[in-house]
Protein backbone atom coordinates (compact mmCIF):
# COMPACT_ATOMS: atom_id res chain seq x y z
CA UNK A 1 107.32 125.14 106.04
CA UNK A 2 109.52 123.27 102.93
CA UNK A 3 107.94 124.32 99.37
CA UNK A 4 108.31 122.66 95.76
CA UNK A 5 108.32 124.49 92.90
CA UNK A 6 109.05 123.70 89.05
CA UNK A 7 110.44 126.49 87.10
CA UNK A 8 111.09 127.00 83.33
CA UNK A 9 113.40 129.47 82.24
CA UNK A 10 114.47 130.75 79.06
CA UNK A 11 117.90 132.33 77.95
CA UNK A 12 119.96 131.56 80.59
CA UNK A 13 123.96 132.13 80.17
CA UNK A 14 126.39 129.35 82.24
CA UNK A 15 126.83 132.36 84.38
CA UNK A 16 123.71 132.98 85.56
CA UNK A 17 122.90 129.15 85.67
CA UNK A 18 126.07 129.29 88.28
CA UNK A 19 124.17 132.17 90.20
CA UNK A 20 120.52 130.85 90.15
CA UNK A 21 122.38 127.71 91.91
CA UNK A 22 123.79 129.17 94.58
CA UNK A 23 120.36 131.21 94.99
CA UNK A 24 118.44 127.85 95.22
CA UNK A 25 121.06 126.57 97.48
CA UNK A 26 120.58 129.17 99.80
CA UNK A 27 116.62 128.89 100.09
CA UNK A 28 116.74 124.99 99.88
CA UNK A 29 117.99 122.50 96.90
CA UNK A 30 117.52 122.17 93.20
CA UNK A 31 117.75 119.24 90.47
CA UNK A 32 118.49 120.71 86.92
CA UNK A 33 119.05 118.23 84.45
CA UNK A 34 117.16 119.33 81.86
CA UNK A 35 118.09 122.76 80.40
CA UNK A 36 115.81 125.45 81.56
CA UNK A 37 114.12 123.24 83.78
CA UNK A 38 114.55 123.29 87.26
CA UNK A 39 112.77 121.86 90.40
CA UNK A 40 113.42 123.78 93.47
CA UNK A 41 112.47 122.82 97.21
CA UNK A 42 112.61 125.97 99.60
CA UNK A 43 113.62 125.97 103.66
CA UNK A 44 111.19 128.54 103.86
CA UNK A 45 107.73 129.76 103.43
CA UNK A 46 107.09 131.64 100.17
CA UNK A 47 105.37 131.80 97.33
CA UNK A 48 105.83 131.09 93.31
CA UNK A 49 105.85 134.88 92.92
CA UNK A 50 109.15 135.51 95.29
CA UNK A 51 110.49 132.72 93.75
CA UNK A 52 109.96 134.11 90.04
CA UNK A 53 111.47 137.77 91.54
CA UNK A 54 114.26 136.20 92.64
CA UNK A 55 115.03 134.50 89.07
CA UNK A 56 114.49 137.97 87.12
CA UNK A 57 117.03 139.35 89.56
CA UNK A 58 119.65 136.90 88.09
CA UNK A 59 118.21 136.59 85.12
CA UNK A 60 116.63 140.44 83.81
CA UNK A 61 113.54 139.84 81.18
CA UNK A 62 114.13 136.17 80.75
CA UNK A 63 110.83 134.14 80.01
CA UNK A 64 110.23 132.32 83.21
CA UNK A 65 107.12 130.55 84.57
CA UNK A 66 107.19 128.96 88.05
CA UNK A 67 104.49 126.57 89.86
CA UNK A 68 103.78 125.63 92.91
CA UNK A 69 103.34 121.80 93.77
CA UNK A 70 102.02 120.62 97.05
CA UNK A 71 101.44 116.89 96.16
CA UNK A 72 103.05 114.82 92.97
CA UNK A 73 103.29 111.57 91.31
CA UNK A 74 106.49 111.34 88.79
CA UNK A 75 108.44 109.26 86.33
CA UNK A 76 110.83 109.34 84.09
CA UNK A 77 114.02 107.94 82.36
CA UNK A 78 117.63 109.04 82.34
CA UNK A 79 120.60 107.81 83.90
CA UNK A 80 120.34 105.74 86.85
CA UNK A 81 123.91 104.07 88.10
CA UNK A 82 125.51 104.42 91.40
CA UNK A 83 128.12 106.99 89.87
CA UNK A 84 125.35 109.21 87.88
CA UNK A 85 121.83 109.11 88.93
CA UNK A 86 119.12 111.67 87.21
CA UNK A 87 116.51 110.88 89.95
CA UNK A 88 118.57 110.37 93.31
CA UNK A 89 117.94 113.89 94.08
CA UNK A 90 113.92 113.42 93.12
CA UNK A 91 113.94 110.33 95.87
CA UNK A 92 115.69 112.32 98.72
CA UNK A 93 114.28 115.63 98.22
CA UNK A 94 111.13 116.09 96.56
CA UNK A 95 108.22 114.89 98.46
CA UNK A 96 105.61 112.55 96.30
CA UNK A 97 102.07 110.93 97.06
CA UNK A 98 103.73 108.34 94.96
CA UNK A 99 106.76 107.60 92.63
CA UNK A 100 105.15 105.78 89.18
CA UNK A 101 107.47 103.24 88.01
């Protein structure tokens, strides 16, 4: 069963940015355009606290809180072309009730 999850860390060096996406890859996907923002999807069943273990691993007494969601509505505004989209991932990977516009 595929999970979403938002997480927000703190503190986190290009290295371990490199590491917590290849963790995410592993489990799922991610979207990080934001700094310290992340929204993960998960090939798996598990929960928001195996997800948070799994960041202090790579990242040792960071501030980090991550939430489940099981049903979301977004928007937003960023870059949008063919070449560099911030929300192509959002439309292919994270399931909605409904994008806003």
């Amino acid at each position: 069963m595929s999970r979403q999850f938002v997480i927000g860390i703190d503190d986190v060096s290009d290295e371990q940015k490199d590491a917590l996406r290849e963790m995410f890859s592993n489990h799922g996907s991610w979207w990080n355009w934001i700094p310290g923002f992340w929204l993960v999807t998960t090939d798996e069943n598990t929960k928001a606290s195996t997800v948070r273990d799994r960041v202090l691993e790579i990242v040792p007494n960071c501030n980090c809180i991550v939430i489940e969601i099981r049903e979301s509505t977004w928007s937003g505004y960023g870059p949008s072309s063919d070449n560099k989209s911030m929300f192509k991932w959002l439309k292919n990977k994270w399931k909605t009730a409904k994008q806003s516009d």
